[in-house]
C-alpha atoms as a PDB file:
ATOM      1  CA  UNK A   1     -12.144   4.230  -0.054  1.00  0.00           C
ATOM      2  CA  UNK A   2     -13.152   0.806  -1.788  1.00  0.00           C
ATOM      3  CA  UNK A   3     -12.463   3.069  -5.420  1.00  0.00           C
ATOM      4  CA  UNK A   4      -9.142   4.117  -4.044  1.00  0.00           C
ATOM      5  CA  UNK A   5      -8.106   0.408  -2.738  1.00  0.00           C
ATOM      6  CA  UNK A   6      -9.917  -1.677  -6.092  1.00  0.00           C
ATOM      7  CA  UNK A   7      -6.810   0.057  -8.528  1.00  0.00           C
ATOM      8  CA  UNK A   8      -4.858  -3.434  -9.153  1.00  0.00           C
ATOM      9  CA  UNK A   9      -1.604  -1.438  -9.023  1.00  0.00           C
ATOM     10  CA  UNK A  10      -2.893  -0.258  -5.108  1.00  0.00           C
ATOM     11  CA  UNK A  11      -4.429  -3.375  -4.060  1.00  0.00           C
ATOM     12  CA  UNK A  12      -0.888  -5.310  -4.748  1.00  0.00           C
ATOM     13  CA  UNK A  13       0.377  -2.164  -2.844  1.00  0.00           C
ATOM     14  CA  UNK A  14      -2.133  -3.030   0.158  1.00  0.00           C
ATOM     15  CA  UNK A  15      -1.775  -6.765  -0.137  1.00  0.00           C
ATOM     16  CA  UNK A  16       1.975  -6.299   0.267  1.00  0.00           C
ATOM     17  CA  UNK A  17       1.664  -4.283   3.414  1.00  0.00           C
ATOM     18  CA  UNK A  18      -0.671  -6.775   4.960  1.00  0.00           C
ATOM     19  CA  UNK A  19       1.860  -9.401   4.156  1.00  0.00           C
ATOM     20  CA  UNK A  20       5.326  -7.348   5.705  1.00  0.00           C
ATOM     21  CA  UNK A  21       4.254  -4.997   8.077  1.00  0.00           C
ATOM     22  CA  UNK A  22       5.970  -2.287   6.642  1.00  0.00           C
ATOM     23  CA  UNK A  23       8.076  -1.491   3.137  1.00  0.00           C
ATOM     24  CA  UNK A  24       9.401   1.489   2.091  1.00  0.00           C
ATOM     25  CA  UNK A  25       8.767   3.116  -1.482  1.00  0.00           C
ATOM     26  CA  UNK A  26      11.745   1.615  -3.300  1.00  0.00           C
ATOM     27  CA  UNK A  27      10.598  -2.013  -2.164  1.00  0.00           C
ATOM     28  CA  UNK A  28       7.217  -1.686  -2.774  1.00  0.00           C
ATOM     29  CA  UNK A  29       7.739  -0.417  -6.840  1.00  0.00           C
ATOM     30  CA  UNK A  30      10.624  -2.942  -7.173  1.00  0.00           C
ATOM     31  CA  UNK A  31       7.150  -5.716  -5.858  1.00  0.00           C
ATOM     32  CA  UNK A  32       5.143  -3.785  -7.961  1.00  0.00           C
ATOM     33  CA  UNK A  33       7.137  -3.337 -11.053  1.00  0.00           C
ATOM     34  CA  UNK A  34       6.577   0.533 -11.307  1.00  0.00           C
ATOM     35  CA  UNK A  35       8.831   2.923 -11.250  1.00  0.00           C
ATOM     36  CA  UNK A  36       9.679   4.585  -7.901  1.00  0.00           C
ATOM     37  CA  UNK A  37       7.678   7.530  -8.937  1.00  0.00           C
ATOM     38  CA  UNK A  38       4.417   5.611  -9.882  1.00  0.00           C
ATOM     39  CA  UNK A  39       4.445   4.036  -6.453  1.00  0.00           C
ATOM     40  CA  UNK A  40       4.957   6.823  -4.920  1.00  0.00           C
ATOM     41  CA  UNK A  41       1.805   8.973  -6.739  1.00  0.00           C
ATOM     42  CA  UNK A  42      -0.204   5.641  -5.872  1.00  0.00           C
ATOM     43  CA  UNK A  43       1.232   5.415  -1.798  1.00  0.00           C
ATOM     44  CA  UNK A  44       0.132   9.382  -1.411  1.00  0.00           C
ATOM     45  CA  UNK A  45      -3.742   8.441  -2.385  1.00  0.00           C
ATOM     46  CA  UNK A  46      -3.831   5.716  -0.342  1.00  0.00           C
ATOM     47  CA  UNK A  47      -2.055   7.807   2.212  1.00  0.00           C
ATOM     48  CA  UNK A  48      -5.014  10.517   1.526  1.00  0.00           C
ATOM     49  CA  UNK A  49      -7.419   7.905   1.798  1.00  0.00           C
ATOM     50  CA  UNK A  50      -6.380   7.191   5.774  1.00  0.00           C
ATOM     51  CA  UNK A  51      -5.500   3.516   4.296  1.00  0.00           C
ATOM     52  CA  UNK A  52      -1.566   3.819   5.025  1.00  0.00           C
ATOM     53  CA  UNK A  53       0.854   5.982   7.522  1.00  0.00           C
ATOM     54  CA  UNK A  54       4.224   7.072   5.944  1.00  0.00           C
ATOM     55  CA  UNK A  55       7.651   6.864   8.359  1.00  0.00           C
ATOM     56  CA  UNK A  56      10.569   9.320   6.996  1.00  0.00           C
ATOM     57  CA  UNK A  57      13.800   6.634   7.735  1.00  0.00           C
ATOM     58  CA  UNK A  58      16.791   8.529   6.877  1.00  0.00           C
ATOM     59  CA  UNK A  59      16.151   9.626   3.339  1.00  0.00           C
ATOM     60  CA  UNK A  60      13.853   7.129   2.921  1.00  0.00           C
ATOM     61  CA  UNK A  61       9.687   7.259   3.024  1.00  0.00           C
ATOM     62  CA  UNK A  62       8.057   3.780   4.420  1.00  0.00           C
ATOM     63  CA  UNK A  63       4.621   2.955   4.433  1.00  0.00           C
ATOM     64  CA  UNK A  64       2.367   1.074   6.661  1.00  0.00           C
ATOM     65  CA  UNK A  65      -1.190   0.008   6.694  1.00  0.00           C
ATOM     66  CA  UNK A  66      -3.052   2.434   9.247  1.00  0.00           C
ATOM     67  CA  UNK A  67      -4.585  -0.065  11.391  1.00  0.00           C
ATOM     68  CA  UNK A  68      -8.105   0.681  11.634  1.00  0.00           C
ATOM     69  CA  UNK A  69     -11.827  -1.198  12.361  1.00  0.00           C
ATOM     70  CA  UNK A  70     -11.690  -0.515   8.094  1.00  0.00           C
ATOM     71  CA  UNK A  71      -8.520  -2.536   7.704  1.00  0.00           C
ATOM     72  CA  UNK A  72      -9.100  -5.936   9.058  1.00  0.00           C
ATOM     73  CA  UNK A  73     -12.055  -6.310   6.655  1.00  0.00           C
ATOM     74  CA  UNK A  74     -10.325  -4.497   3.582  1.00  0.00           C
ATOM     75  CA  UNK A  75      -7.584  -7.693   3.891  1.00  0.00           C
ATOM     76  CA  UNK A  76      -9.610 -10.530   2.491  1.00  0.00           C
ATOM     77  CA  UNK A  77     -11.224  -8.192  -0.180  1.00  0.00           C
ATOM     78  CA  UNK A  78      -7.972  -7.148  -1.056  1.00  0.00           C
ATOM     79  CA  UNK A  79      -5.440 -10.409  -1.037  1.00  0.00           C
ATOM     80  CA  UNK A  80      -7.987 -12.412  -2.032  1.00  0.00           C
ATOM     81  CA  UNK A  81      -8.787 -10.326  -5.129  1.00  0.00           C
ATOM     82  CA  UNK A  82      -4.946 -10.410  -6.151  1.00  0.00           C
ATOM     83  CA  UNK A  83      -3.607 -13.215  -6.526  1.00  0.00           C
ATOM     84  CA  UNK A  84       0.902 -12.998  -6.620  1.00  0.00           C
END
């Protein structure tokens, strides 16, 4: 999970989500600066990893951290780690 979670591309994902709740794709590669496509091949291993939960809104895919025991310790490793 940690491997998954430690790509810097993934942990801004993560720190975002942490920070607003919930984003969908578009707003988390515009955050990111990837292409919609990038974020979303990085969302579906974190999504495979049980780290986020995906919403379909309209057309749209959002993501949110899947709030677990895991989670509250994986937000210092990960926010503190990136820095904006």
């Amino acid at each position: 999970m940690l491997t998954i979670a430690g790509e810097p591309t993934r942990m801004r994902m993560l720190c975002l989500l942490f920070e607003n709740k919930q984003a969908c794709v578009h707003e988390i590669a515009q955050a990111c600066d990837v292409s919609i496509a990038t974020a979303s091949h990085h969302l579906q291993a974190l999504k495979e990893a049980e780290l986020v939960e995906s919403e379909r809104v309209g057309q749209t895919i959002c993501y949110c951290l899947k709030l677990t025991e895991f989670s509250k310790y994986l937000k210092p490793i990960v926010c503190d780690n990136y820095r904006h």
